[in-house]
PDB file of N, CA and C in Angstrom:
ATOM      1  N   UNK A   1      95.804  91.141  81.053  1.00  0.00           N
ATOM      2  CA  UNK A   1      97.130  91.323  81.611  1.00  0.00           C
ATOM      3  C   UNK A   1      97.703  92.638  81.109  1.00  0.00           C
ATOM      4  N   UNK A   2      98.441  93.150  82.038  1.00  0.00           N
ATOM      5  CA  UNK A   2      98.396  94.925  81.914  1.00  0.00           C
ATOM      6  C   UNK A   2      99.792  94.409  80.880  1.00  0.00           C
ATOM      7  N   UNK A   3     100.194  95.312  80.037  1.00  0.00           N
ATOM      8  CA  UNK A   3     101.795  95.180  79.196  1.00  0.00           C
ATOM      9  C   UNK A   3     102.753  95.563  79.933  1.00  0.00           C
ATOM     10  N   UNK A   4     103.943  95.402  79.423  1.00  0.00           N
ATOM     11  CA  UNK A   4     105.174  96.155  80.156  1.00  0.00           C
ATOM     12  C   UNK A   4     104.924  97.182  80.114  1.00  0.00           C
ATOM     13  N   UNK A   5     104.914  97.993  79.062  1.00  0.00           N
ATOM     14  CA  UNK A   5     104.893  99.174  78.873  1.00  0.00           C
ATOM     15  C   UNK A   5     104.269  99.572  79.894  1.00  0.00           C
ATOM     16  N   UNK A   6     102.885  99.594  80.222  1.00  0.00           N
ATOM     17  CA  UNK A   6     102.029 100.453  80.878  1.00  0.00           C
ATOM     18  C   UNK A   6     102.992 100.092  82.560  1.00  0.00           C
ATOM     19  N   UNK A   7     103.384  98.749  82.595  1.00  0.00           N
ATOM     20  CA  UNK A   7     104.023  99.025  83.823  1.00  0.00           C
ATOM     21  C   UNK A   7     104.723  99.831  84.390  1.00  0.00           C
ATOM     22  N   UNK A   8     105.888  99.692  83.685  1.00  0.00           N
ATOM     23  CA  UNK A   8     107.156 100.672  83.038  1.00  0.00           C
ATOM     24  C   UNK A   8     106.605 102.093  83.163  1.00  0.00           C
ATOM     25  N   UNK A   9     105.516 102.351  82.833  1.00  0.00           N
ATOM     26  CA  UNK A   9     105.280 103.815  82.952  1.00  0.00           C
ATOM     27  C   UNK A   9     104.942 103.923  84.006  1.00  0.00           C
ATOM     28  N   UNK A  10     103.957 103.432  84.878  1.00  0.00           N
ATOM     29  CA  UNK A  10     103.318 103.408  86.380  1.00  0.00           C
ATOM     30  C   UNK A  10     104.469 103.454  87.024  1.00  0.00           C
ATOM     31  N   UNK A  11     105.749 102.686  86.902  1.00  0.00           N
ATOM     32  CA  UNK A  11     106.552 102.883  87.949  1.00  0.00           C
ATOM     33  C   UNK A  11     107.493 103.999  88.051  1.00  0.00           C
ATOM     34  N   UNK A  12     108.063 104.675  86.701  1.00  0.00           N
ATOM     35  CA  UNK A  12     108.068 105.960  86.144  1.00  0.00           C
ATOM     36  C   UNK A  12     107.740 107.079  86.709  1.00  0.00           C
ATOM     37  N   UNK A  13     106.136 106.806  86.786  1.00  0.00           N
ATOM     38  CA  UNK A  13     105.332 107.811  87.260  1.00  0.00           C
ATOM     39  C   UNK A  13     105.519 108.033  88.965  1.00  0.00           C
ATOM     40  N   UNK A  14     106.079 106.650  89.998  1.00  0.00           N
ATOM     41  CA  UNK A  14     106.297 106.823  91.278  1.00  0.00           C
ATOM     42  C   UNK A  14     107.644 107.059  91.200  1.00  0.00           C
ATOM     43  N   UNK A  15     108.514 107.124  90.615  1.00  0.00           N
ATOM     44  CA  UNK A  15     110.030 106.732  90.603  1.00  0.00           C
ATOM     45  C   UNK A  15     110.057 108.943  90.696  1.00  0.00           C
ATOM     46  N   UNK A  16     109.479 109.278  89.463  1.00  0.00           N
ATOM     47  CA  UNK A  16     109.617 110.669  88.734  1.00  0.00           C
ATOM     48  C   UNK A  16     108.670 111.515  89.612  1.00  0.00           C
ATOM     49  N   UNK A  17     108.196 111.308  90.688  1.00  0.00           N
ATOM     50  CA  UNK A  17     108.044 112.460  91.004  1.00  0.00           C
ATOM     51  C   UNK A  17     109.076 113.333  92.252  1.00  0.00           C
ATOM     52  N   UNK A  18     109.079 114.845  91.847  1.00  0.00           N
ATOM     53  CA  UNK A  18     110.119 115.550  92.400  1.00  0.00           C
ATOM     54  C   UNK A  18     109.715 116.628  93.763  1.00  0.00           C
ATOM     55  N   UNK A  19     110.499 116.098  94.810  1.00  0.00           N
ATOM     56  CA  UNK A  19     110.538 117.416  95.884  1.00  0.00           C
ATOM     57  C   UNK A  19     109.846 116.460  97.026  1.00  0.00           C
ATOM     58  N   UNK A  20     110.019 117.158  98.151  1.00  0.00           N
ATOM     59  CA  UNK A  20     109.711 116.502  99.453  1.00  0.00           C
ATOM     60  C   UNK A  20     107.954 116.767  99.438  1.00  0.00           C
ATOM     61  N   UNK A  21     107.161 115.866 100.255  1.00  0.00           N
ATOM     62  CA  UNK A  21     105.770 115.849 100.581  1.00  0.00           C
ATOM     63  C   UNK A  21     105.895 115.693 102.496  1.00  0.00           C
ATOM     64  N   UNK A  22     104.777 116.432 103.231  1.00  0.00           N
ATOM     65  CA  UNK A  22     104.689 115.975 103.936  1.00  0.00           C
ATOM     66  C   UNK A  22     103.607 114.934 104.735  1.00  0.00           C
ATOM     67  N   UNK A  23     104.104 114.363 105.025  1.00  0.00           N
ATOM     68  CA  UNK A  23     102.978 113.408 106.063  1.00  0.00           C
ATOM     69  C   UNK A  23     103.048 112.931 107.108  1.00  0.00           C
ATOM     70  N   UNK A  24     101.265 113.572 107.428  1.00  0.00           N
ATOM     71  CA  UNK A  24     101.138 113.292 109.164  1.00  0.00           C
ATOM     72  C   UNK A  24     100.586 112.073 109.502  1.00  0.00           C
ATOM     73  N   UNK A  25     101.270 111.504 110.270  1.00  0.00           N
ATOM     74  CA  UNK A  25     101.552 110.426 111.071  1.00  0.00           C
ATOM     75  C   UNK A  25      99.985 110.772 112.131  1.00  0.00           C
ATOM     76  N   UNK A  26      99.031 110.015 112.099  1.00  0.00           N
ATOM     77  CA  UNK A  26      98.347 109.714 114.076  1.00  0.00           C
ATOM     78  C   UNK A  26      98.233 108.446 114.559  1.00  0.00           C
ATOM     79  N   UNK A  27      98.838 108.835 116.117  1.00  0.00           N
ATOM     80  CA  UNK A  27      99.063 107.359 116.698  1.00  0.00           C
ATOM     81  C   UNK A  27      97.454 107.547 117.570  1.00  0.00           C
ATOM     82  N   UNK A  28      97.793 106.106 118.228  1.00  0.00           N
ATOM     83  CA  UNK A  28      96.602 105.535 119.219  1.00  0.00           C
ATOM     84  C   UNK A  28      96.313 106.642 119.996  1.00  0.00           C
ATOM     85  N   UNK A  29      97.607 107.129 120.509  1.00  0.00           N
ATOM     86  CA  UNK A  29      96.800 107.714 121.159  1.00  0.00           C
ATOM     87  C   UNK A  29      95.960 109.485 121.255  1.00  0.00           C
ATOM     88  N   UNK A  30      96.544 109.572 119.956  1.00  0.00           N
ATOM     89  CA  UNK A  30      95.865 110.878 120.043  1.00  0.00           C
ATOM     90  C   UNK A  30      96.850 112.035 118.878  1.00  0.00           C
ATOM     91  N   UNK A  31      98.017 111.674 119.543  1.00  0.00           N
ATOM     92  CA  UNK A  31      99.168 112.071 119.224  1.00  0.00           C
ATOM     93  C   UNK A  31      98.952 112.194 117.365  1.00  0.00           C
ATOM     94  N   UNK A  32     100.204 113.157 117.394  1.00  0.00           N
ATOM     95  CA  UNK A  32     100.716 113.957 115.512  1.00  0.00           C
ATOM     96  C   UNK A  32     101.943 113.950 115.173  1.00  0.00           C
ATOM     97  N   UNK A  33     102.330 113.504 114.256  1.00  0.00           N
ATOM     98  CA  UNK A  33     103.779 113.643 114.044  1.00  0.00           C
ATOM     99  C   UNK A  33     103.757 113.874 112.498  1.00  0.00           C
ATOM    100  N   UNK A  34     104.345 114.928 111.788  1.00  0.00           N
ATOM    101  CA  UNK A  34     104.568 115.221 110.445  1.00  0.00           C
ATOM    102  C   UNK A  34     106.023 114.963 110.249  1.00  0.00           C
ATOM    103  N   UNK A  35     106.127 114.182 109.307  1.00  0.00           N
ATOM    104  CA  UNK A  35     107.281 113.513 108.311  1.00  0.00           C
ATOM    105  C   UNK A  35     107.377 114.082 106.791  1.00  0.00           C
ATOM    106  N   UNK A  36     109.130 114.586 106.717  1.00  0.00           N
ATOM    107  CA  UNK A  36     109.052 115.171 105.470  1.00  0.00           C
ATOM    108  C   UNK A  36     109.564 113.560 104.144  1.00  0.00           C
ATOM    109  N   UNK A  37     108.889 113.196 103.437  1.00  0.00           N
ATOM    110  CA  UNK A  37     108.968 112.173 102.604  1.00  0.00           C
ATOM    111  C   UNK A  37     109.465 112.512 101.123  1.00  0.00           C
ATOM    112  N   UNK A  38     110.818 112.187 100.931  1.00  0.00           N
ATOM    113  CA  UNK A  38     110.677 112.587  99.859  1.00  0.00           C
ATOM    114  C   UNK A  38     109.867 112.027  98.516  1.00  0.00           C
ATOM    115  N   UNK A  39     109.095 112.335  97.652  1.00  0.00           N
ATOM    116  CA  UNK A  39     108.434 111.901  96.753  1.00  0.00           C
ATOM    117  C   UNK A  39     108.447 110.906  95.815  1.00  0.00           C
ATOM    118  N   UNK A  40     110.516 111.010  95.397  1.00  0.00           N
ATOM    119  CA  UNK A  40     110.255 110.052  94.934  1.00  0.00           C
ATOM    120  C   UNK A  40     111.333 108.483  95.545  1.00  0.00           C
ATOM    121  N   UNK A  41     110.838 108.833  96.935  1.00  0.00           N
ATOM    122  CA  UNK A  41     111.269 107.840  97.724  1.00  0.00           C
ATOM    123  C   UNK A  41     111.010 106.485  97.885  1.00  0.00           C
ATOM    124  N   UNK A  42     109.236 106.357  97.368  1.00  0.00           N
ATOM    125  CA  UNK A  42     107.893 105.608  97.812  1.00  0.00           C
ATOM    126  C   UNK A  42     108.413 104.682  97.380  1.00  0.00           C
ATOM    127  N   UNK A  43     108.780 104.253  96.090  1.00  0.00           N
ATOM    128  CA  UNK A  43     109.308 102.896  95.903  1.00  0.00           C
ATOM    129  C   UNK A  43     110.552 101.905  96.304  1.00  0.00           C
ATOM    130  N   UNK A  44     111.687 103.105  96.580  1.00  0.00           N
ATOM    131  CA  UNK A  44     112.675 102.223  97.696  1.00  0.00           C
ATOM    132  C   UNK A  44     111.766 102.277  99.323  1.00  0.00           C
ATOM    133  N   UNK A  45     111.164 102.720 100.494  1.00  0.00           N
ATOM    134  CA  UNK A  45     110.317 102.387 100.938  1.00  0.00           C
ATOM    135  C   UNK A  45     110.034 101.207 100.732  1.00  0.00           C
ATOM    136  N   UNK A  46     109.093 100.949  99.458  1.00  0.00           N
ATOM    137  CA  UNK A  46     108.112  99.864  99.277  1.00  0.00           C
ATOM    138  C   UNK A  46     108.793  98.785  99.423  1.00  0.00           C
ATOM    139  N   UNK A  47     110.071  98.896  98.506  1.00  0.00           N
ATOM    140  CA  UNK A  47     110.960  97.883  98.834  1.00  0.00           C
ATOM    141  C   UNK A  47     111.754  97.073  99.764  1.00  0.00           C
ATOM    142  N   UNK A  48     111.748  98.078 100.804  1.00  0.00           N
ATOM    143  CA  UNK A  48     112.268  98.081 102.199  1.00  0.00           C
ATOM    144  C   UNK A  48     111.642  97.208 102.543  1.00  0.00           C
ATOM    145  N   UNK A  49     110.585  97.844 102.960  1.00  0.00           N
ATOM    146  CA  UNK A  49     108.945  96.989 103.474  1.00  0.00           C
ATOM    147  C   UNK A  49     109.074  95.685 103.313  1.00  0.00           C
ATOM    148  N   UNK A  50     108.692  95.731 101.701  1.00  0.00           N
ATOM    149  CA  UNK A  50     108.418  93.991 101.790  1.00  0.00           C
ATOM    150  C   UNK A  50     109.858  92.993 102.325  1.00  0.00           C
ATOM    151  N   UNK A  51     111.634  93.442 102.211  1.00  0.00           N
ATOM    152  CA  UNK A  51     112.063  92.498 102.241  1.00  0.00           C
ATOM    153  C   UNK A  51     111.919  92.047 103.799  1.00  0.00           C
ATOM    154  N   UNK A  52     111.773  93.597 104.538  1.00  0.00           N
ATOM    155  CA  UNK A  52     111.440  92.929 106.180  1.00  0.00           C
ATOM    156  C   UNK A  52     110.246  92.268 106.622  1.00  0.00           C
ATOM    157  N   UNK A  53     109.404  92.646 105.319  1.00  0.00           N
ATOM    158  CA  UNK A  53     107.495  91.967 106.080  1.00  0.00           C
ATOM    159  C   UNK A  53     107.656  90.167 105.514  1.00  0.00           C
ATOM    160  N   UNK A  54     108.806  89.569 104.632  1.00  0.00           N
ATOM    161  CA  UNK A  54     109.139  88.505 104.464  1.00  0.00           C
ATOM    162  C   UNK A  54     109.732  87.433 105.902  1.00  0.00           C
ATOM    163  N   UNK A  55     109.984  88.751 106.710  1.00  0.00           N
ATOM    164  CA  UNK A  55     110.593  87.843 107.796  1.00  0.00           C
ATOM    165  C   UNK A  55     109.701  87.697 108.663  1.00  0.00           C
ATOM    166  N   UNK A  56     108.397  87.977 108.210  1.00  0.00           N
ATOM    167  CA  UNK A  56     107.236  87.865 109.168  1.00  0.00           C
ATOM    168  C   UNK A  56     106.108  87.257 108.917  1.00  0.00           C
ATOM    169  N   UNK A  57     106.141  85.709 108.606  1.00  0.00           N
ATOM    170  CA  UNK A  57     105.385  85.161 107.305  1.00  0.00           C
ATOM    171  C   UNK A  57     104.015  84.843 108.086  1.00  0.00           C
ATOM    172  N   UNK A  58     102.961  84.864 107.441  1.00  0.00           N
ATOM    173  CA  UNK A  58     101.743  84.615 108.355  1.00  0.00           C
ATOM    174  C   UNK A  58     101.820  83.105 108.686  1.00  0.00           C
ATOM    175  N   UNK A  59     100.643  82.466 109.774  1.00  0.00           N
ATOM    176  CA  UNK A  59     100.950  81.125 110.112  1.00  0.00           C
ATOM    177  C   UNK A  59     100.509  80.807 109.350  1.00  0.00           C
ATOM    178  N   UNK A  60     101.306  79.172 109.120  1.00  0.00           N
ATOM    179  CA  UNK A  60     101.108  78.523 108.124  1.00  0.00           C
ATOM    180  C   UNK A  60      99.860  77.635 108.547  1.00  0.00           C
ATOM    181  N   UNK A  61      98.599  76.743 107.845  1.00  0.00           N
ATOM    182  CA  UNK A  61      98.026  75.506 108.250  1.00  0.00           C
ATOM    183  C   UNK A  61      98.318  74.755 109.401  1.00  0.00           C
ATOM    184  N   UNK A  62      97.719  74.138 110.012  1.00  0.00           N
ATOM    185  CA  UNK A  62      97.837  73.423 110.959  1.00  0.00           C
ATOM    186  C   UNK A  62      98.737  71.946 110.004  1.00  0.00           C
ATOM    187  N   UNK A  63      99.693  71.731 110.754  1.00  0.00           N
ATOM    188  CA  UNK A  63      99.867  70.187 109.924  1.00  0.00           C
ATOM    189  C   UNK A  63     100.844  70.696 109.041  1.00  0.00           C
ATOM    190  N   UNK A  64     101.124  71.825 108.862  1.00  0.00           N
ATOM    191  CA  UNK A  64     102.077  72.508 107.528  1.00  0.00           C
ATOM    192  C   UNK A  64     103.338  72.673 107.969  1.00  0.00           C
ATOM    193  N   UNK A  65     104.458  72.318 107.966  1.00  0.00           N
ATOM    194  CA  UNK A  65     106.113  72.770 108.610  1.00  0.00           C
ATOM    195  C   UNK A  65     106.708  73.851 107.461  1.00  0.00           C
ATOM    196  N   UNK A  66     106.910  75.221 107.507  1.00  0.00           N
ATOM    197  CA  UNK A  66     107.338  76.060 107.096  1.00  0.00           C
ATOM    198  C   UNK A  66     109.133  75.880 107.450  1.00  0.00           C
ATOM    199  N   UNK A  67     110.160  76.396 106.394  1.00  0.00           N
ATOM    200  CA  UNK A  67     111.281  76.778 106.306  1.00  0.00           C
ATOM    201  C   UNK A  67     111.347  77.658 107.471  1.00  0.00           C
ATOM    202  N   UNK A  68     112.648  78.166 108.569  1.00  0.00           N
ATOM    203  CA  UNK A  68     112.414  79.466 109.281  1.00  0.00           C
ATOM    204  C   UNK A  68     112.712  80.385 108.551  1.00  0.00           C
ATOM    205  N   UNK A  69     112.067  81.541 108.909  1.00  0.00           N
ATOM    206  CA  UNK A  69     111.915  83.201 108.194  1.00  0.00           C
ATOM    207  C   UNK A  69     113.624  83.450 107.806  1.00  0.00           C
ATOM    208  N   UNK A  70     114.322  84.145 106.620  1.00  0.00           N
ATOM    209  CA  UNK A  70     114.950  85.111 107.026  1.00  0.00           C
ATOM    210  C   UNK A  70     115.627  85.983 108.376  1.00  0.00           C
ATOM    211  N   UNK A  71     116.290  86.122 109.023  1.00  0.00           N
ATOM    212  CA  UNK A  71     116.564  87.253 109.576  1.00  0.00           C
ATOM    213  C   UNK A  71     116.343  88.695 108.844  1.00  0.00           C
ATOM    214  N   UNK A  72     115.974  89.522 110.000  1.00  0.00           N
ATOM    215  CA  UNK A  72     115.641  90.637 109.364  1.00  0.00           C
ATOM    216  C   UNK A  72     116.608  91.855 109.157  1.00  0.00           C
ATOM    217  N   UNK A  73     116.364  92.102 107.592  1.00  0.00           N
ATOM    218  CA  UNK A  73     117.997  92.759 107.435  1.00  0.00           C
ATOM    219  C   UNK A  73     117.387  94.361 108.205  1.00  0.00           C
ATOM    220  N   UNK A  74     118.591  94.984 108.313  1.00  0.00           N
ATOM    221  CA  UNK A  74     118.523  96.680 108.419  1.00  0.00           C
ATOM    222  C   UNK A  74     118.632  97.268 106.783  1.00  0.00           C
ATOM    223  N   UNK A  75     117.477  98.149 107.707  1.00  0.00           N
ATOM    224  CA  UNK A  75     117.686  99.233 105.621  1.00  0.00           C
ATOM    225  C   UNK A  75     117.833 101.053 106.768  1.00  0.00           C
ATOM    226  N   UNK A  76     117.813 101.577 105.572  1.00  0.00           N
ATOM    227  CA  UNK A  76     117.849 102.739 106.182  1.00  0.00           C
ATOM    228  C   UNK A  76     116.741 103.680 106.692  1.00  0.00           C
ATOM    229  N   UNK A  77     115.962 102.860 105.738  1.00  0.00           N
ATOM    230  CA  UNK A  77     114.114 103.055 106.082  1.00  0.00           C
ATOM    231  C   UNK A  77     113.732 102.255 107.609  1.00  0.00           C
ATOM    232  N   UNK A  78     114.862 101.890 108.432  1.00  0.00           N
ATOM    233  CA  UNK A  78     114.074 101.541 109.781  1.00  0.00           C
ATOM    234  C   UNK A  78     113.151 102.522 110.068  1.00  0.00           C
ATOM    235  N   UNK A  79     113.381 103.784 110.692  1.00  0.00           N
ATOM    236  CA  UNK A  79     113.056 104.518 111.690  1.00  0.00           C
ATOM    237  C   UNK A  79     111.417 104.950 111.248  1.00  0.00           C
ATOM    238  N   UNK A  80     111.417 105.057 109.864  1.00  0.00           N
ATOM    239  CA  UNK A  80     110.227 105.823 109.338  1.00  0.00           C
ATOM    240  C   UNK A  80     109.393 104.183 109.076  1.00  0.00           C
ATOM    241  N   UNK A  81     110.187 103.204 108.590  1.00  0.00           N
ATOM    242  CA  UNK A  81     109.186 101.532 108.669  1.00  0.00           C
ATOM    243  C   UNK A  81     108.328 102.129 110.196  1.00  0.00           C
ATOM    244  N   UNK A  82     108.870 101.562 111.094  1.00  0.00           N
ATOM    245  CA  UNK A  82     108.329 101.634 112.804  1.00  0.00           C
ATOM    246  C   UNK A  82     107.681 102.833 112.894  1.00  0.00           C
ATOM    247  N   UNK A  83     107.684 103.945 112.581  1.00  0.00           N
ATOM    248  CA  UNK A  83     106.903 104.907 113.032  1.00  0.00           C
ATOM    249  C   UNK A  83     105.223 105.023 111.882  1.00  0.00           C
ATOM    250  N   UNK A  84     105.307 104.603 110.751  1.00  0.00           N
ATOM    251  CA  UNK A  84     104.152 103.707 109.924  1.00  0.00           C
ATOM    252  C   UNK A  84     103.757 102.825 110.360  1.00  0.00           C
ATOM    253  N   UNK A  85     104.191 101.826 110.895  1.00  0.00           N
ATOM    254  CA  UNK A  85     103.771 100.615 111.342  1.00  0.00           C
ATOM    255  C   UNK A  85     102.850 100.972 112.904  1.00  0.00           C
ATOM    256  N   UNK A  86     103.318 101.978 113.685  1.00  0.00           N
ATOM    257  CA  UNK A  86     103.261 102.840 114.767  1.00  0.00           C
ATOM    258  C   UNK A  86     101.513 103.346 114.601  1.00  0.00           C
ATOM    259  N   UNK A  87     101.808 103.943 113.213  1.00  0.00           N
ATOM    260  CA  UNK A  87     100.735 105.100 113.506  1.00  0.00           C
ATOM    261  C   UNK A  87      98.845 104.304 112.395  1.00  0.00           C
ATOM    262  N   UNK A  88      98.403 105.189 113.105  1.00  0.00           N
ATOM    263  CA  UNK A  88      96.851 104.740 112.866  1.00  0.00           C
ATOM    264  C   UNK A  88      96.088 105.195 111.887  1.00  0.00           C
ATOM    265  N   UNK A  89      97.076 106.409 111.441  1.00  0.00           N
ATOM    266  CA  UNK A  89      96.111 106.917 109.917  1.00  0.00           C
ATOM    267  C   UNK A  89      97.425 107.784 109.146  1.00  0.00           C
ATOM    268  N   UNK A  90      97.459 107.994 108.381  1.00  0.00           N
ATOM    269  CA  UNK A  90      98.107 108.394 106.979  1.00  0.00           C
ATOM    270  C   UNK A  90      97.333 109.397 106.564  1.00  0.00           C
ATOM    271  N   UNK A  91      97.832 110.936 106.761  1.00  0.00           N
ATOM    272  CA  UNK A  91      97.085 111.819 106.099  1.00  0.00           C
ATOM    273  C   UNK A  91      98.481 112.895 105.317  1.00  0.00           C
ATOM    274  N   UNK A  92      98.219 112.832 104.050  1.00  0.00           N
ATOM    275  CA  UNK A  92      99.038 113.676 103.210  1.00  0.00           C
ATOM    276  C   UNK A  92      98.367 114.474 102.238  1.00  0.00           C
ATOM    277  N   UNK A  93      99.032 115.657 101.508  1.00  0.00           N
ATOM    278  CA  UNK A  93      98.411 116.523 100.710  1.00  0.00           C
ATOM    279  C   UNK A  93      98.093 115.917  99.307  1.00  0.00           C
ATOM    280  N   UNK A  94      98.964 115.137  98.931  1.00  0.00           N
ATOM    281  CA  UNK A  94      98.511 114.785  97.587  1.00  0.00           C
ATOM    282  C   UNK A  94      99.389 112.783  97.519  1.00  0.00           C
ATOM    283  N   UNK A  95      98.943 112.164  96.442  1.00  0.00           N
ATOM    284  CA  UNK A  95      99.890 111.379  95.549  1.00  0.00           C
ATOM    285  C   UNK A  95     100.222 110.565  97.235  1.00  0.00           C
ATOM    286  N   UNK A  96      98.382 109.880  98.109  1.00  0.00           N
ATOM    287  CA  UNK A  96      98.669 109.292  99.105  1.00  0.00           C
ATOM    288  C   UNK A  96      98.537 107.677  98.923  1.00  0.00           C
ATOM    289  N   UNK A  97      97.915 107.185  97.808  1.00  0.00           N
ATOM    290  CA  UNK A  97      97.384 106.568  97.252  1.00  0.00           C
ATOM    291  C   UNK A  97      98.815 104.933  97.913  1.00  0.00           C
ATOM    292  N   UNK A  98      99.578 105.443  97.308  1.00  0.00           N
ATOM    293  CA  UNK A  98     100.610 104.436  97.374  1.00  0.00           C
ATOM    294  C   UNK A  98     101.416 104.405  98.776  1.00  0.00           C
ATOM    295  N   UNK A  99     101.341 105.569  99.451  1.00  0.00           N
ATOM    296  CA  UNK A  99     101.772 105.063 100.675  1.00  0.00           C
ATOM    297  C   UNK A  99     101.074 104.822 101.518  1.00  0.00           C
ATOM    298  N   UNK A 100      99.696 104.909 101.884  1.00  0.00           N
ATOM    299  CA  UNK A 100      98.989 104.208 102.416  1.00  0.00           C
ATOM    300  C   UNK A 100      98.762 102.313 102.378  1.00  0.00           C
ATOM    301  N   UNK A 101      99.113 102.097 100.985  1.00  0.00           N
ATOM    302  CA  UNK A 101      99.647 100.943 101.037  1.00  0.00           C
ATOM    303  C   UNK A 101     101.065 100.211 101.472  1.00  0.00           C
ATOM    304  N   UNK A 102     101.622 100.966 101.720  1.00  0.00           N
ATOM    305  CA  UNK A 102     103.117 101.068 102.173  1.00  0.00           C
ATOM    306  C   UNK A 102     102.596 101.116 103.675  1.00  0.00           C
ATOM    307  N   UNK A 103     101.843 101.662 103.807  1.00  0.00           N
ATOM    308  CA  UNK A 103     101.513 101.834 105.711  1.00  0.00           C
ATOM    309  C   UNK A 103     100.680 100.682 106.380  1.00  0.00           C
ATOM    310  N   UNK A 104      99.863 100.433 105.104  1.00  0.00           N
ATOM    311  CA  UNK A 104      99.007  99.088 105.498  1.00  0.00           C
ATOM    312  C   UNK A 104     100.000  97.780 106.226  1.00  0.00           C
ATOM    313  N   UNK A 105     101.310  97.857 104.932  1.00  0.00           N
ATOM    314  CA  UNK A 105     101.951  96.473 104.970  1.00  0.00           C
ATOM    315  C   UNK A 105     102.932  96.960 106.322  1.00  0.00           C
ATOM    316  N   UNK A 106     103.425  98.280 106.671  1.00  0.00           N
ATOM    317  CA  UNK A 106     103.963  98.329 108.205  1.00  0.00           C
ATOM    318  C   UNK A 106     103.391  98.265 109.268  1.00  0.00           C
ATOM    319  N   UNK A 107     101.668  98.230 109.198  1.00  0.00           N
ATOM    320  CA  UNK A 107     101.056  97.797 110.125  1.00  0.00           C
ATOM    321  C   UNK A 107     101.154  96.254 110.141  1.00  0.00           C
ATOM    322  N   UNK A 108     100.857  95.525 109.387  1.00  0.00           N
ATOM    323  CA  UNK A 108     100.888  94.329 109.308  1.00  0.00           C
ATOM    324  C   UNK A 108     101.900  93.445 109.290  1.00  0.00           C
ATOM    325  N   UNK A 109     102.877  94.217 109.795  1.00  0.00           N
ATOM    326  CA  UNK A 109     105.024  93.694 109.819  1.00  0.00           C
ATOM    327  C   UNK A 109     105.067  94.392 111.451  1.00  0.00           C
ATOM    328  N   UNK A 110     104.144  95.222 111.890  1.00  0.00           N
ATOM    329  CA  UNK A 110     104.170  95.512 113.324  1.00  0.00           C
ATOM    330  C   UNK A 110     103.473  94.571 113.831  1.00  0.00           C
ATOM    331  N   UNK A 111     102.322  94.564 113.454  1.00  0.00           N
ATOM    332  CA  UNK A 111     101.639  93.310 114.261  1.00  0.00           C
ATOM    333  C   UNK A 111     102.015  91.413 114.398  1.00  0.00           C
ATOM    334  N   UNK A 112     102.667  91.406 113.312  1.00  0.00           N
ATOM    335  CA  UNK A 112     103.206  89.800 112.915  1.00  0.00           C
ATOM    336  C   UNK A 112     104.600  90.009 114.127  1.00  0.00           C
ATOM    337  N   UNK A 113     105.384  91.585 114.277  1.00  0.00           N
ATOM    338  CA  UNK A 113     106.411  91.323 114.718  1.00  0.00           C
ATOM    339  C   UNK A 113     106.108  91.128 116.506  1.00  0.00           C
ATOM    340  N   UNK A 114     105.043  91.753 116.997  1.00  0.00           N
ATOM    341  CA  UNK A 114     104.568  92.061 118.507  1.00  0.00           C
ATOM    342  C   UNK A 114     104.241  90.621 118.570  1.00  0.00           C
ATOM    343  N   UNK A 115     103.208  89.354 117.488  1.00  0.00           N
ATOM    344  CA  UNK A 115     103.060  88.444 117.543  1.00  0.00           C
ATOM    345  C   UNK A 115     104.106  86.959 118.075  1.00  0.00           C
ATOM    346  N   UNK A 116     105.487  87.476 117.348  1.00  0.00           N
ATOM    347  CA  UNK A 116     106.193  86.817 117.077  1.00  0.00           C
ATOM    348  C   UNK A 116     106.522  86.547 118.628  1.00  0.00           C
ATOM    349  N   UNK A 117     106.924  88.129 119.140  1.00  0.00           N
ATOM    350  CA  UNK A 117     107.976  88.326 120.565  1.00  0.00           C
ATOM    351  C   UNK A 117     106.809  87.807 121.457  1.00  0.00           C
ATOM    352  N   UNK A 118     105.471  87.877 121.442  1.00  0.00           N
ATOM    353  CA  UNK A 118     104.840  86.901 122.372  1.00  0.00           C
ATOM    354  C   UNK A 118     105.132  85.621 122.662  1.00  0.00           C
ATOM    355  N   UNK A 119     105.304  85.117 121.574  1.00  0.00           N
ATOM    356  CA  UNK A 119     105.553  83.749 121.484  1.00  0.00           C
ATOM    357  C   UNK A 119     106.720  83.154 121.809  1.00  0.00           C
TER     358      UNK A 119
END
C-alpha cells in the first residue's frame, strides 16, 4: 500500500505543473482539433469527469434493482468533457499519461450516455 506521503506528492506533482499544453483532439472522421489545456488543470478535469461518469452507471446483473443515477450536474469542463469523449485519439507533447485516462473515462460517459438516450 503506497503511503500518504507518496500520494500527496503524485498529486502535487499534477496539481504543480505550470503553463498551458496543447492537445490534439482526432475524431472518426478524420478530422483535428487542437485544445489549449492548461497543465495544471488535469485534476479538476478528472474531477469533473468522474462526478458526471457517476450518472452513467454500467448495467447492473440481471435480477439486480439499482437506486436511479444522480442527475447530471453542469461543471465548466462541459464543452472540453464532450469534445474528449468525441474524439478517437489524444495526442500531446508531453505529461499525456494522465489525460489520456481522463479521455478514456469521456469515452466511456459518451458511450453509457448515447446508450442511455436509446433506451
Amino acid at each position: 500500500m503506497k503511503s500518504f506521503r507518496s500520494t500527496e506528492n503524485r498529486l502535487s506533482a499534477i496539481e504543480g505543473r505550470r503553463g498551458m499544453g496543447v492537445v490534439r483532439l482526432t475524431f472518426a472522421d478524420g478530422s483535428t482539433r487542437a485544445v489549449k489545456v492548461a497543465k495544471n488543470y488535469h485534476l479538476m478535469l478528472f474531477m469533473h469527469v468522474t462526478s458526471k461518469l457517476r450518472c452513467y452507471p454500467p448495467q447492473p446483473p440481471e435480477g439486480i434493482v439499482l437506486p436511479p443515477p444522480p442527475p447530471e450536474p453542469a461543471t465548466e469542463c462541459d464543452e472540453l468533457i464532450n469534445l474528449l469523449g468525441e474524439a478517437v485519439s489524444v495526442e500531446a507533447e508531453q505529461h499525456v499519461v494522465f489525460l489520456r485516462t481522463i479521455h478514456a473515462m469521456c469515452q466511456q460517459m459518451s458511450e453509457r450516455k448515447k446508450e442511455k438516450e436509446k433506451a
